[in-house]
Every structure is written in structure tokens, then in C-alpha cells.
C-alpha atoms as a PDB file:
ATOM      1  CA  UNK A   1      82.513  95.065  99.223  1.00  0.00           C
ATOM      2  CA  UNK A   2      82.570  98.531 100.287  1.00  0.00           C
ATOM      3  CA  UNK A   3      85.129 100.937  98.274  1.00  0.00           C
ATOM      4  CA  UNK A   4      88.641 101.566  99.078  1.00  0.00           C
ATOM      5  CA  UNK A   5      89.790 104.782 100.791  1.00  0.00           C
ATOM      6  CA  UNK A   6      90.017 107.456  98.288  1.00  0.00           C
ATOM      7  CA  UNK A   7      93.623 107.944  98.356  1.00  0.00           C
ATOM      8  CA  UNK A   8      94.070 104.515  96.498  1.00  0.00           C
ATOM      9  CA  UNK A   9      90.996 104.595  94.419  1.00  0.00           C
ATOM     10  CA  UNK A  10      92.602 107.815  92.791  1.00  0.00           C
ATOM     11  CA  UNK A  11      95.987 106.559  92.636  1.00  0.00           C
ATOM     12  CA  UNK A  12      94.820 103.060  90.884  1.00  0.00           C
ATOM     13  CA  UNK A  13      92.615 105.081  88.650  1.00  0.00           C
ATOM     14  CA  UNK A  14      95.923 107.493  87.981  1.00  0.00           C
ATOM     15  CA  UNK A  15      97.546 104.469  86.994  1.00  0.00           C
ATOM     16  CA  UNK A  16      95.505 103.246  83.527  1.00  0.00           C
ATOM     17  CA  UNK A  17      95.898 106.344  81.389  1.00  0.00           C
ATOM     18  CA  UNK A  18      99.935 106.374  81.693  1.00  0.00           C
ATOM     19  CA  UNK A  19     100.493 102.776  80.704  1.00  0.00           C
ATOM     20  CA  UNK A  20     100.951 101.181  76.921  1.00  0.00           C
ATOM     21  CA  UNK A  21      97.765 100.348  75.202  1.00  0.00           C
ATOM     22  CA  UNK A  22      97.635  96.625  76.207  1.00  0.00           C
ATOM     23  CA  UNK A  23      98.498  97.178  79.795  1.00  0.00           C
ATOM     24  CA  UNK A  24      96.128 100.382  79.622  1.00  0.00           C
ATOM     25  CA  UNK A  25      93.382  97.408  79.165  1.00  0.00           C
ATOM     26  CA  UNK A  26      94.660  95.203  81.453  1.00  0.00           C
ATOM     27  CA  UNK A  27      94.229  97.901  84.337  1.00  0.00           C
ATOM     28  CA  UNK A  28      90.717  98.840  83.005  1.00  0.00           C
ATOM     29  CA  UNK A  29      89.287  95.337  83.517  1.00  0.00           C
ATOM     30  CA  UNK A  30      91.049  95.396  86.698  1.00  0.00           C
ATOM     31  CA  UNK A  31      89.305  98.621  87.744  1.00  0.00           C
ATOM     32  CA  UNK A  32      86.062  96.919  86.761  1.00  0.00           C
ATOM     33  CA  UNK A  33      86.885  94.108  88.593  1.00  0.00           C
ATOM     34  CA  UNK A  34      87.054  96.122  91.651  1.00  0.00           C
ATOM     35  CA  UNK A  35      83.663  97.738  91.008  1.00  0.00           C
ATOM     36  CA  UNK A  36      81.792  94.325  90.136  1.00  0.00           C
ATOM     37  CA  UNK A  37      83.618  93.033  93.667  1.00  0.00           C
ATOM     38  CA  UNK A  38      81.573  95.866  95.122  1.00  0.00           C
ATOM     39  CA  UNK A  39      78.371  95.011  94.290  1.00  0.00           C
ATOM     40  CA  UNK A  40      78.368  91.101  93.931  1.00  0.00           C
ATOM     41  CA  UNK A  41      81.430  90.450  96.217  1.00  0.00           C
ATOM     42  CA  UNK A  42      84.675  88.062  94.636  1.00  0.00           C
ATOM     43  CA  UNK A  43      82.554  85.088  94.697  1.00  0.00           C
ATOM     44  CA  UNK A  44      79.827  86.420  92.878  1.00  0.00           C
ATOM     45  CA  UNK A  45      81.990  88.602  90.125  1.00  0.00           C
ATOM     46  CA  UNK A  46      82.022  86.639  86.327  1.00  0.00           C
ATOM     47  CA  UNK A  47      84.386  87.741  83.695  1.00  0.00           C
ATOM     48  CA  UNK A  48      81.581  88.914  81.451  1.00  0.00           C
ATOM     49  CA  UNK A  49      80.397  91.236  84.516  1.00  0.00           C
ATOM     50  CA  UNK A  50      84.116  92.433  84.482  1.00  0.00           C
ATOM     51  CA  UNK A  51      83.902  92.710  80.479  1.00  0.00           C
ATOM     52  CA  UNK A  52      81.044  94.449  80.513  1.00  0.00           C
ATOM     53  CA  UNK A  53      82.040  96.912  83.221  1.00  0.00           C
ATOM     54  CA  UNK A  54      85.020  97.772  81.063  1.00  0.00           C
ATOM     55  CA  UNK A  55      82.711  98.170  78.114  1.00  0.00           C
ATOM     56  CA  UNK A  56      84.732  95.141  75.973  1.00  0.00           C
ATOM     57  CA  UNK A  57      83.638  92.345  74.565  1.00  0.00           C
ATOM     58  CA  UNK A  58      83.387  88.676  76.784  1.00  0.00           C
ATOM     59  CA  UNK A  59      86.048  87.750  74.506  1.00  0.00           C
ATOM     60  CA  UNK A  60      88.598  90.623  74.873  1.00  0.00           C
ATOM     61  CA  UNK A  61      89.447  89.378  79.047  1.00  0.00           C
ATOM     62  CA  UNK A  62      90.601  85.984  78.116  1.00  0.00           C
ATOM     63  CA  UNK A  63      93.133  87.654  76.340  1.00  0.00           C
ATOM     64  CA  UNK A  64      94.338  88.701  79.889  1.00  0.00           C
ATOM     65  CA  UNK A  65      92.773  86.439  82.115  1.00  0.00           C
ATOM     66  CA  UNK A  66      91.807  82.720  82.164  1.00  0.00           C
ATOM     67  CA  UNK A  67      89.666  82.135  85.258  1.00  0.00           C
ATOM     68  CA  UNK A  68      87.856  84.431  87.805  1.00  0.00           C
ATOM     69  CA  UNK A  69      90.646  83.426  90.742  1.00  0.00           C
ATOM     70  CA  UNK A  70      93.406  84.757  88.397  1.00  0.00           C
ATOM     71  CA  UNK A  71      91.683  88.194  87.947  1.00  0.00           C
ATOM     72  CA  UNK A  72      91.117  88.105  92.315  1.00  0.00           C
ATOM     73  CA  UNK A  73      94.931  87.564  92.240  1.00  0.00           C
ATOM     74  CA  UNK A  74      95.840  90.329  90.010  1.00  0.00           C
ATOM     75  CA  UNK A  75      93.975  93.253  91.714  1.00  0.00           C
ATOM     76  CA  UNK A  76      95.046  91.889  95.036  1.00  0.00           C
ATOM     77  CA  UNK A  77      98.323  92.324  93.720  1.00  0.00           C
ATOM     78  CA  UNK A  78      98.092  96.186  92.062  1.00  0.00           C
ATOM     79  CA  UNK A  79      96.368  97.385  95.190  1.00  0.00           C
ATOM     80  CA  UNK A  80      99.315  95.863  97.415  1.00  0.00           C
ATOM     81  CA  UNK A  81     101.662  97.595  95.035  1.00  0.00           C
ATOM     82  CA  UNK A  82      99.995 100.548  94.898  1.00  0.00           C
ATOM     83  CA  UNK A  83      99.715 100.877  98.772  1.00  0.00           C
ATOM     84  CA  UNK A  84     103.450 100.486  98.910  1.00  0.00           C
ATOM     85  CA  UNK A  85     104.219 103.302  96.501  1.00  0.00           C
ATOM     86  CA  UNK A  86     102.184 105.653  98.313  1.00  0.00           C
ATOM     87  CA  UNK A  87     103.471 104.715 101.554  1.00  0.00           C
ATOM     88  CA  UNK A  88     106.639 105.410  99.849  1.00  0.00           C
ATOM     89  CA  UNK A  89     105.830 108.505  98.403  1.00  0.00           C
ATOM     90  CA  UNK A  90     104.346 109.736 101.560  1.00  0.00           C
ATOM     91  CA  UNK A  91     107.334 109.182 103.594  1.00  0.00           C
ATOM     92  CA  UNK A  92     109.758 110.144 101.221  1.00  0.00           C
ATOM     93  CA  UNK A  93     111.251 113.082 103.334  1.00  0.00           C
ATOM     94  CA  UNK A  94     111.370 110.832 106.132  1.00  0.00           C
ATOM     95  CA  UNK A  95     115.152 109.552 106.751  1.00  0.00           C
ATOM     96  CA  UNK A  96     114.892 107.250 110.059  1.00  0.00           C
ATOM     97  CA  UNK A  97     114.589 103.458 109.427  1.00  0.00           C
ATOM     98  CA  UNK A  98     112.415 103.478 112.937  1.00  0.00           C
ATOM     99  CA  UNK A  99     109.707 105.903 111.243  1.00  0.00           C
ATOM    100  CA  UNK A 100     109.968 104.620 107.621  1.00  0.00           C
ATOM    101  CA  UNK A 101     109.251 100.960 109.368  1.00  0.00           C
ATOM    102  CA  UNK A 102     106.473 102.192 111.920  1.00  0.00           C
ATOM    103  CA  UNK A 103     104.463 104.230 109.431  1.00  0.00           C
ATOM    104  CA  UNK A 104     104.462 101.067 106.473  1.00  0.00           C
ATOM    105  CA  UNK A 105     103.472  99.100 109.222  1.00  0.00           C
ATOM    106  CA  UNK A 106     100.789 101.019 110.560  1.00  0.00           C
ATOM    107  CA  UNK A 107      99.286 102.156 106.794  1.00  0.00           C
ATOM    108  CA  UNK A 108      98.476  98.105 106.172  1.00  0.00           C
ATOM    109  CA  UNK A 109      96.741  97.683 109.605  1.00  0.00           C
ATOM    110  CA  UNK A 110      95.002 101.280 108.713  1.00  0.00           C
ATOM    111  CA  UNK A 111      93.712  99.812 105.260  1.00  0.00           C
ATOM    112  CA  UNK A 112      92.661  96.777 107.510  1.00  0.00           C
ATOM    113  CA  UNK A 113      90.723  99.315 109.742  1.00  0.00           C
ATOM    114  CA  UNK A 114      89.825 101.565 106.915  1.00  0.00           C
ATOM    115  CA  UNK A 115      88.656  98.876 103.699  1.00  0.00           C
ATOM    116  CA  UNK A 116      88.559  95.132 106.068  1.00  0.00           C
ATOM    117  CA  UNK A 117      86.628  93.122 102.795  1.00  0.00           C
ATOM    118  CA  UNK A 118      90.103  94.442 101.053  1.00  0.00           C
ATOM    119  CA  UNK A 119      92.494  94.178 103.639  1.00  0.00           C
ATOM    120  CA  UNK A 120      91.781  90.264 104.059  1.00  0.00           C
ATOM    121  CA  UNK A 121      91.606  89.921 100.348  1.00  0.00           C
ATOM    122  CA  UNK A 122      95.050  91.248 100.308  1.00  0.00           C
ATOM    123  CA  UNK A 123      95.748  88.459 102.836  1.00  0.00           C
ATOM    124  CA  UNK A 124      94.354  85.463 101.056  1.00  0.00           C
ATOM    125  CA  UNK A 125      96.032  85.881  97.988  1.00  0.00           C
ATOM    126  CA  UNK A 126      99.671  87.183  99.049  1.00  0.00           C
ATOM    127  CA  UNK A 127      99.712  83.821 101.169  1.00  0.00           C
ATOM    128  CA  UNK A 128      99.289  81.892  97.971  1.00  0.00           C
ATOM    129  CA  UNK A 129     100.902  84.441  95.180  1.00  0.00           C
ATOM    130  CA  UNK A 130     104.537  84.818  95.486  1.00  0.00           C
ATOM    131  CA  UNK A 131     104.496  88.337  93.387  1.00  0.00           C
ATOM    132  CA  UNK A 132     102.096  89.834  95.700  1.00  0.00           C
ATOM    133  CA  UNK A 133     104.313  88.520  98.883  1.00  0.00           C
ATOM    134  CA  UNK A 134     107.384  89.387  97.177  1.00  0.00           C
ATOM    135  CA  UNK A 135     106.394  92.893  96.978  1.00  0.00           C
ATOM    136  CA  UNK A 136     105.746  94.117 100.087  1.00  0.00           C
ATOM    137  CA  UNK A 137     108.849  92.217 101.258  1.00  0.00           C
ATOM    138  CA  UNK A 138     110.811  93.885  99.438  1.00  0.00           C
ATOM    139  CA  UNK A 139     109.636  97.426 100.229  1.00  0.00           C
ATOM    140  CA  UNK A 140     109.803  96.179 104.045  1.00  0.00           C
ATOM    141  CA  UNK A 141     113.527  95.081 103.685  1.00  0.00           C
ATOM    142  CA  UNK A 142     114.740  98.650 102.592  1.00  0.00           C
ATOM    143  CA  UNK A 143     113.140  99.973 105.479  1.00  0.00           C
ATOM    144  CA  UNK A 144     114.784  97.735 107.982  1.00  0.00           C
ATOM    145  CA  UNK A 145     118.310  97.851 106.333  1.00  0.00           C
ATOM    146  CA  UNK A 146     117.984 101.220 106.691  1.00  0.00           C
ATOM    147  CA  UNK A 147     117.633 101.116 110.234  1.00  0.00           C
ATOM    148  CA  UNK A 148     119.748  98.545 111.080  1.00  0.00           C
ATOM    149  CA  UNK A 149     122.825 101.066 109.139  1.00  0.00           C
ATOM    150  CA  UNK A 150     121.512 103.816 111.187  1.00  0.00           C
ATOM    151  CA  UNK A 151     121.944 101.576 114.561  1.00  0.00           C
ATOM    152  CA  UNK A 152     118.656 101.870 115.308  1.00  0.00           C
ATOM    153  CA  UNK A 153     117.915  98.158 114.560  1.00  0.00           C
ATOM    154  CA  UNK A 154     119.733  95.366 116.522  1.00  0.00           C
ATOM    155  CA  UNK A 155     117.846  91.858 114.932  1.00  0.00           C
ATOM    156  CA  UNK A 156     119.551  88.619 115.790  1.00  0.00           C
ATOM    157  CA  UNK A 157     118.844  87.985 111.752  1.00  0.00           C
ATOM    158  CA  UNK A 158     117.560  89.603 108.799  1.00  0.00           C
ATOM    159  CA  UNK A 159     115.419  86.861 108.124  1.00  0.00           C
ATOM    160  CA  UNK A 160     114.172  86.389 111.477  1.00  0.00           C
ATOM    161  CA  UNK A 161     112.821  89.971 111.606  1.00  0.00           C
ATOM    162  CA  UNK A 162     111.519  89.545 108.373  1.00  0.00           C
ATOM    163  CA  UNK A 163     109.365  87.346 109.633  1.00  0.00           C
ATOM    164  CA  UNK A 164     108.577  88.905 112.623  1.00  0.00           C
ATOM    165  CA  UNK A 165     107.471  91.987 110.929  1.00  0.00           C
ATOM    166  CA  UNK A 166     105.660  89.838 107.878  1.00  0.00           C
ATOM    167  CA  UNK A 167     104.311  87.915 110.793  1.00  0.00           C
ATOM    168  CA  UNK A 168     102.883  90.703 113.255  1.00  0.00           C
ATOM    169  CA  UNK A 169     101.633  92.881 110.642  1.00  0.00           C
ATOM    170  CA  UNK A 170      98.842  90.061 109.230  1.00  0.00           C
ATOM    171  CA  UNK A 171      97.800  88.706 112.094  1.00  0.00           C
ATOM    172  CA  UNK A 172      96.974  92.045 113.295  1.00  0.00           C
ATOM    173  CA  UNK A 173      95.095  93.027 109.940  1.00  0.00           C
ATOM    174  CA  UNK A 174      93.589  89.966 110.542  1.00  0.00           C
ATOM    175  CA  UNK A 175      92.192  91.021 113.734  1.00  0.00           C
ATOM    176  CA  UNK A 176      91.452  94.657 113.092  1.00  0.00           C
ATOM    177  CA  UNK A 177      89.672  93.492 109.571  1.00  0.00           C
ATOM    178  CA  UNK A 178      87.289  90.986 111.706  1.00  0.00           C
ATOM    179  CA  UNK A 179      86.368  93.326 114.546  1.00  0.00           C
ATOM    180  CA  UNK A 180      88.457  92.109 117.391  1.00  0.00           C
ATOM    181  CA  UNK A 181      91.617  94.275 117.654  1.00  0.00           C
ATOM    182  CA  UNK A 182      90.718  96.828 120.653  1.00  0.00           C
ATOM    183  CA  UNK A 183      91.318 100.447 120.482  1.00  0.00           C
ATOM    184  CA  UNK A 184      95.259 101.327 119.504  1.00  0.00           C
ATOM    185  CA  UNK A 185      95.565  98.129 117.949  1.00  0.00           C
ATOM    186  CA  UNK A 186      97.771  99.434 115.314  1.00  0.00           C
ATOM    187  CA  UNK A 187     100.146 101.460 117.149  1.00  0.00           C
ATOM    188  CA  UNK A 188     100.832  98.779 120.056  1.00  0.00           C
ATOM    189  CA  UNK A 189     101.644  96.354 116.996  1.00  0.00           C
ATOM    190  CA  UNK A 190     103.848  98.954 115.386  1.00  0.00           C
ATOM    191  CA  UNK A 191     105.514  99.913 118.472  1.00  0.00           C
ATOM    192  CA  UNK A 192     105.626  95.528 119.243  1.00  0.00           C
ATOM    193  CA  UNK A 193     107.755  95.285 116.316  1.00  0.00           C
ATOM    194  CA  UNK A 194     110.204  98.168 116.939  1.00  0.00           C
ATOM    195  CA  UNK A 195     110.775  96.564 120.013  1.00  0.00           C
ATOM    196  CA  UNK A 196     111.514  93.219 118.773  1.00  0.00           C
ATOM    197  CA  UNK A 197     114.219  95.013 116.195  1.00  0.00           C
ATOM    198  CA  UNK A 198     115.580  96.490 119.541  1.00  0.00           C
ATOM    199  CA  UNK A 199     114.598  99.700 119.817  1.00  0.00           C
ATOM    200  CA  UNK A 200     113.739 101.028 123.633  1.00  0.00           C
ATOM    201  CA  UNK A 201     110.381 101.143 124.824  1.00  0.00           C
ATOM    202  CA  UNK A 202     110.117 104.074 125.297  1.00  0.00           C
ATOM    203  CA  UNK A 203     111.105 105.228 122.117  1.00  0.00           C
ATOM    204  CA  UNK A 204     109.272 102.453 120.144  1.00  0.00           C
ATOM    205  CA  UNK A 205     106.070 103.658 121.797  1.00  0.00           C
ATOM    206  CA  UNK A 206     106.466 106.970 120.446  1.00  0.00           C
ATOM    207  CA  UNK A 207     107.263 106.623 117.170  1.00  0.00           C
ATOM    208  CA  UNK A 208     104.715 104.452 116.792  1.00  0.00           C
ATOM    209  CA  UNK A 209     102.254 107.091 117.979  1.00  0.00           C
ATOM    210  CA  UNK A 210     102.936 109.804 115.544  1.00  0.00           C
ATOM    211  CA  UNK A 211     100.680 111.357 113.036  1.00  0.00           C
ATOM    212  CA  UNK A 212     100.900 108.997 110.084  1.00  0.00           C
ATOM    213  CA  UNK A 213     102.199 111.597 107.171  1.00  0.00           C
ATOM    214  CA  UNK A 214      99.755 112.222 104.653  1.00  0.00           C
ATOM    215  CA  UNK A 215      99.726 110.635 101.128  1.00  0.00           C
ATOM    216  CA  UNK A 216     100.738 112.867  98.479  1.00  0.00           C
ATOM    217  CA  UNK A 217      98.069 114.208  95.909  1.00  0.00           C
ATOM    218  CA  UNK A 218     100.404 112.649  93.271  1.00  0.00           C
ATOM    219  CA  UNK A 219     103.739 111.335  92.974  1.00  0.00           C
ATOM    220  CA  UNK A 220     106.621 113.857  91.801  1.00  0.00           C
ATOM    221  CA  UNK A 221     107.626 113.261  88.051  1.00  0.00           C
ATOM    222  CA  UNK A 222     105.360 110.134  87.231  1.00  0.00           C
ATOM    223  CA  UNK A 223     102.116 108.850  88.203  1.00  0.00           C
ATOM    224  CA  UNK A 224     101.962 106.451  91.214  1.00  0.00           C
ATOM    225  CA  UNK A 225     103.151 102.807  90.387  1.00  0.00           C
ATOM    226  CA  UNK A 226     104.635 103.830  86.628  1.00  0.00           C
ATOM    227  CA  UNK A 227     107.967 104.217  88.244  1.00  0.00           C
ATOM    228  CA  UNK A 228     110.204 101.245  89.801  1.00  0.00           C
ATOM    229  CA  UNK A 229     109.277 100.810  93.736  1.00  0.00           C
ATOM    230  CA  UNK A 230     112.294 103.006  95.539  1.00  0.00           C
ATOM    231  CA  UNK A 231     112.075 100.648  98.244  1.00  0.00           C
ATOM    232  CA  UNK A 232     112.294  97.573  96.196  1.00  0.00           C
ATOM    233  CA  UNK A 233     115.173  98.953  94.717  1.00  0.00           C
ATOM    234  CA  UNK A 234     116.735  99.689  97.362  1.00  0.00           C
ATOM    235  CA  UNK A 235     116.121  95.984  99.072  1.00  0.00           C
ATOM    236  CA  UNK A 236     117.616  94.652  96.196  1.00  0.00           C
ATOM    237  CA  UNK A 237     120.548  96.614  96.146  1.00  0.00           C
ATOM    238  CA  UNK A 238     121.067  96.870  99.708  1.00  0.00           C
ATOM    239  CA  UNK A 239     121.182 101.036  99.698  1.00  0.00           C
ATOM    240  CA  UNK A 240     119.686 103.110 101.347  1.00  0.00           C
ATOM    241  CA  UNK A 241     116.010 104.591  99.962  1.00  0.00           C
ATOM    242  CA  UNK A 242     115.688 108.045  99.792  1.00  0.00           C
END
């Protein structure tokens, strides 16, 4: 597998040295796991490649993990999470609901276009793990609350455009990861969606075309991911993110 854009290799790397010393470990095999997947591929990783990449003993990873599927599970997870915080923090100054949804929409079909081995990893195991799902759900649902309050948003349900947005977004990973999304791909989806929450064409179009904003060099305060998600929060809560 080919490595991951270098704005989330730094920001997953950022993320071991601030945790507690158990979790610190945890994230370490991870991060081996993710090199191992590199050069043997998921099928071909073992946990003692993973131990050994991590420089710990066999024994020290079924402490944390029991079988090769579970560790595939857990880094699909962290990198999902860790995409979503960065979208997050690179948005952050961003106050429209119609943006804030176009640009998280557009930054999973750019990994797609960007890492596609990842990208479709992502979308094997969030179809089978809850957690994974669960998360970028959540950081989806704050954006479109937000822009249904702002008016900008008109769905006949929240659960329907959940789904349309969960729905659209895959598929066209999907498609862009495998080779057969033509050029714009991205932005025609993005814009798709905006339109199916009601926005006008015309408008939908060109939000969907602007420069996506860039991803911070590091979050404000805390290292990425050692703070709660704002979006989550705010999904859960039903306020609006910052």
C-alpha cells in the first residue's frame, strides 16, 4: 500500500507522544501496522511483523490485539478519526453549514483520489465497525444541523439526508479509489448532495468548486485527535460547531 498524504501521516504520528503510556503503545503498533500494510499489504501483515516494527516483543500486541482483522479495524478507525479532526480543524473559521458540508465531503473523496488502497480500507471496515461509522456520522450531522438552522438546508428528514450524504460520499470513493470516477468527480458529488439538501444549483455548484482550505500545521491548544471531536460534540448536543 502506498503511504498516506503527509498531512495525516504527521498528524497520526503527532498523536502517540501526547497519549498515556498504554495508549502511547497502542498507537505505536498501530503506526507499525500502517508501515507493515505498506510493504506486505493487510493480507500479508502478521502481528509479529507489527511487533517487531514497534520494536516489542510478539507477546506485548496481544495485550492490545487478538487477531490480525482486529488490528485492520483499529487503524481504519484512527485514520477516519483523524481525517475528521483535521477537516475540522481546517475549516474551523468557516461558519456556513453549505461549506462546512461541501469541503468534509470533498476531503473523503480527495483521500479516495489521493491514498485509494486506504480510502477503500476505510470503506470495508466502517461498513462492518459501528465505531468507525459512528464517527464520521457524527461529525457529518453537526455540519448539516448547522445548515439546516442557517436555512440553507431544506431535507424532507434528518435521517433521510443522512443517508443520502453517507450514501453518495462512498459510492463515489468507491469509484474514484478504483479508477472510474471521470475528471470533477468530487465536486459534481459534493455539489449532488447540496442539491439534494435543497440548496440551488447554482449555488451548490459553486460552493462545491472552491479551493478546499488547507489543513492546519497543528491543531490550536492540543495535538490533533487528543481533544473531543467539535463536530461530534456538537451532533450530540444539537449546537452549533464553531
Amino acid at each position: 500500500m502506498p503511504p498516506l498524504p503527509p498531512a495525516l501521516e504527521t498528524a497520526l504520528a503527532s498523536r502517540v507522544g501526547a497519549a498515556p503510556k498504554r495508549e502511547r503503545t497502542r498507537r505505536q503498533l498501530l503506526l507499525a501496522a500502517m508501515q507493515v500494510y505498506r510493504q506486505r499489504g493487510v493480507a500479508g501483515a502478521t502481528l509479529q511483523d507489527i511487533a517487531a516494527g514497534a520494536g516489542v516483543a510478539s507477546g506485548t500486541v496481544y495485550n492490545y490485539f487478538q487477531t490480525r482483522e482486529e488490528v485492520a479495524q483499529q487503524v481504519a478507525t484512527w485514520l477516519a478519526d483523524t481525517l475528521c479532526q483535521r477537516i475540522s480543524e481546517s475549516y474551523a473559521s468557516v461558519k456556513r453549514g453549505v461549506e462546512r458540508m461541501a469541503i468534509g465531503n470533498r476531503r473523503y473523496m480527495w483521500l479516495a483520489a489521493e491514498s485509494p488502497e486506504w480510502a477503500l480500507l476505510l470503506l470495508e471496515v466502517g461498513a462492518a465497525v459501528p465505531a468507525l461509522a459512528q464517527t464520521v456520522h457524527d461529525y457529518a450531522l453537526a455540519d448539516l444541523r448547522l445548515g439546516i438552522r442557517q436555512k440553507s438546508f431544506r431535507p424532507v428528514s434528518e435521517a433521510a439526508a443522512m443517508d443520502v450524504i453517507n450514501g453518495s460520499v462512498s459510492s463515489a470513493m468507491a469509484s474514484i479509489a478504483r479508477g472510474h470516477a471521470p475528471k470533477g468527480h468530487a465536486s459534481a458529488v459534493a455539489a449532488s448532495v447540496l442539491r439534494a439538501l435543497g440548496v440551488d444549483a447554482q449555488e451548490a455548484v459553486a460552493v462545491a468548486s472552491l479551493p478546499l482550505p488547507d489543513f492546519p500545521m497543528q491543531a490550536a491548544g492540543e495535538l490533533p485527535g487528543d481533544a473531543p471531536p467539535v463536530r461530534s460534540r456538537a451532533a450530540r448536543k444539537g449546537t452549533r460547531a464553531p
